[in-house]
C-alpha atoms as a PDB file:
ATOM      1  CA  UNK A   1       7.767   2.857  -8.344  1.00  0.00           C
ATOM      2  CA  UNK A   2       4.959   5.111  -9.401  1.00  0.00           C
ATOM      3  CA  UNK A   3       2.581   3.548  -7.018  1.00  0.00           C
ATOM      4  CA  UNK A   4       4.830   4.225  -4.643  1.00  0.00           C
ATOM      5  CA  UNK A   5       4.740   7.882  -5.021  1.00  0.00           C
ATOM      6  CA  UNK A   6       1.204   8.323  -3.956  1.00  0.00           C
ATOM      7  CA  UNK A   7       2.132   7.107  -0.058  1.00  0.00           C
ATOM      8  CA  UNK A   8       3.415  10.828   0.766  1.00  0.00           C
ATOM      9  CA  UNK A   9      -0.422  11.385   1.117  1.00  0.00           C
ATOM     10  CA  UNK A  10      -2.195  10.160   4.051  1.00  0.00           C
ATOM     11  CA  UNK A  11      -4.105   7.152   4.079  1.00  0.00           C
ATOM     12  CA  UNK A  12      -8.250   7.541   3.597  1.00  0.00           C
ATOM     13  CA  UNK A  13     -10.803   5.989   1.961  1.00  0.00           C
ATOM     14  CA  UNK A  14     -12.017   8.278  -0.852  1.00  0.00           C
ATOM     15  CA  UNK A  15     -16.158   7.866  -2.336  1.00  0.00           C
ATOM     16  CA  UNK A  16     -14.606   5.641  -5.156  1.00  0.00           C
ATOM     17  CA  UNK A  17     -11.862   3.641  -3.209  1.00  0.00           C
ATOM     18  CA  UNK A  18     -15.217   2.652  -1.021  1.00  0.00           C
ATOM     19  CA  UNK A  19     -17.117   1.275  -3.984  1.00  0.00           C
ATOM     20  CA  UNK A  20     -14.526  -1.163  -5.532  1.00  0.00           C
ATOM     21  CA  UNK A  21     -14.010  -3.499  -2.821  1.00  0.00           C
ATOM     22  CA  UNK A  22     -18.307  -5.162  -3.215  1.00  0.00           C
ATOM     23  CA  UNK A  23     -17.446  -8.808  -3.489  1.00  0.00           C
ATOM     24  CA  UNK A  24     -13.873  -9.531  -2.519  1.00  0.00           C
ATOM     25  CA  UNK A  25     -12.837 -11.472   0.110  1.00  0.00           C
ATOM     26  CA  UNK A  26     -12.540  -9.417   3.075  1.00  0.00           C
ATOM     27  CA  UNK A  27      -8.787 -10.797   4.428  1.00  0.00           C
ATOM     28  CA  UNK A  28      -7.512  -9.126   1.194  1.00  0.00           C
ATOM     29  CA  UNK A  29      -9.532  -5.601   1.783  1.00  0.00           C
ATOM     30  CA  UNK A  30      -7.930  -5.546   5.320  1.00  0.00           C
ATOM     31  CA  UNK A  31      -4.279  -6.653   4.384  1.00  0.00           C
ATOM     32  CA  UNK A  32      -4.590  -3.985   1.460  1.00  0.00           C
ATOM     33  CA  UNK A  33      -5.500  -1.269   4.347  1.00  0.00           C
ATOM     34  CA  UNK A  34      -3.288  -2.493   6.501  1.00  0.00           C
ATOM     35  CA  UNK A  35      -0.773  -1.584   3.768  1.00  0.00           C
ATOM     36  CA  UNK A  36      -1.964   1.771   3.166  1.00  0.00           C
ATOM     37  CA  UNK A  37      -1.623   2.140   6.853  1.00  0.00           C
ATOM     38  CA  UNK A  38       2.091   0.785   7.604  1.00  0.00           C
ATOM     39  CA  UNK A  39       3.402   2.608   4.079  1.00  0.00           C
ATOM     40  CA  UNK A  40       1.907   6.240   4.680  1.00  0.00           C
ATOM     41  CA  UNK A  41       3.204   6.205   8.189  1.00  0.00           C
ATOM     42  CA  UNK A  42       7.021   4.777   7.129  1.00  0.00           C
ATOM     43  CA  UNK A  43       6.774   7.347   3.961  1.00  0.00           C
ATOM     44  CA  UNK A  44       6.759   9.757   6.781  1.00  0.00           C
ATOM     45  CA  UNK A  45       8.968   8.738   9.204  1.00  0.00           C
ATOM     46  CA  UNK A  46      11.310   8.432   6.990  1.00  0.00           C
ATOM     47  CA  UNK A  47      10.851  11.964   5.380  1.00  0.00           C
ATOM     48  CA  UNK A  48      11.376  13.004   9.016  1.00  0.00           C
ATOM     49  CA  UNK A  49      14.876  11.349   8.859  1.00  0.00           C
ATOM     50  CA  UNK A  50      15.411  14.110   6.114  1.00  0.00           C
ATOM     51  CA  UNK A  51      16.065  11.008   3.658  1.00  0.00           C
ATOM     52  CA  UNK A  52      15.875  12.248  -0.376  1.00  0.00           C
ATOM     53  CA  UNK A  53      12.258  11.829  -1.132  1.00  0.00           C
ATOM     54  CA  UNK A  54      13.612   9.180  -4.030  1.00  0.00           C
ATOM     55  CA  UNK A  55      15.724   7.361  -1.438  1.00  0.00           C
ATOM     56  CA  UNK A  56      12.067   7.133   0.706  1.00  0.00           C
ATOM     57  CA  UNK A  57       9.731   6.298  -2.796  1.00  0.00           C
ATOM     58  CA  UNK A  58      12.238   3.350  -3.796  1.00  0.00           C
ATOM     59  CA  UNK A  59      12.089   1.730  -0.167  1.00  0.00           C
ATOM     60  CA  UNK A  60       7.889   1.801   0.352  1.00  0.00           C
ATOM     61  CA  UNK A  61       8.009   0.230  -3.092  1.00  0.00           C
ATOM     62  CA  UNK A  62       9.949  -2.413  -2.184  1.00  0.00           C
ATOM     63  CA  UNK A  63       7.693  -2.861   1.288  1.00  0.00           C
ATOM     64  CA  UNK A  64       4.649  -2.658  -1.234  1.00  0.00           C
ATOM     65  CA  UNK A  65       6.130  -5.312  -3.448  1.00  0.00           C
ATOM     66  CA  UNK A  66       6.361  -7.682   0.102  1.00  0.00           C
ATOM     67  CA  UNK A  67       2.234  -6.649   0.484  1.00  0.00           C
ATOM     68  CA  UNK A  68       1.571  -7.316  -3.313  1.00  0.00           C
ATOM     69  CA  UNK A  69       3.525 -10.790  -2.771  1.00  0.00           C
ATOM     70  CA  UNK A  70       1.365 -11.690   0.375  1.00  0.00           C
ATOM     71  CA  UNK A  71      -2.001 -10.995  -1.445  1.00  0.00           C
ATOM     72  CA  UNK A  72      -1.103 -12.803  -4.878  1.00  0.00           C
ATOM     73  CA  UNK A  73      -0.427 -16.191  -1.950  1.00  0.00           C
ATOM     74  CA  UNK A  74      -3.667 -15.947  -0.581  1.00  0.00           C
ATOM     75  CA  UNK A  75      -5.759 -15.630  -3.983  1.00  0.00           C
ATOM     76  CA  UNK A  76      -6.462 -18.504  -5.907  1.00  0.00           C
ATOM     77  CA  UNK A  77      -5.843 -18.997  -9.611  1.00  0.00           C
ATOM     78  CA  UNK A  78      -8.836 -18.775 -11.590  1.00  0.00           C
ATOM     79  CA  UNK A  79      -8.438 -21.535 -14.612  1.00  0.00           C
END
């Protein structure tokens, strides 16, 4: 839910967001974006609805739990 909070901003790729992706697999950088993409944009059509801003934060978190589920399928335990 908090993470969920932070998709009323719009989506960019700050100095230090830019750094941590060295060495992961590039599928999961672009599903990750394609995230911040789809939930910034629904965060905001939804506000323009006029929906309760906790109505909006407690459906993108359950849209970002789908994109958390879809990245934990294509990573591969490490054991």
């Amino acid at each position: 839910m908090e993470a969920a909070w932070a998709y009323q901003h719009p989506a960019r790729v700050s100095w230090g967001i830019a750094r941590r992706p060295s060495g992961l697999n590039p599928r999961l950088c672009d599903l990750a974006w394609k995230a911040q993409l789809r939930l910034c944009t629904r965060y905001r059509r939804l506000a323009a609805r006029g929906l309760h801003k906790n109505k909006i934060v407690v459906a993108i978190a359950r849209e970002l739990a789908g994109f958390v589920w879809a990245i934990a399928r294509e990573v591969k335990p490490t054991a």
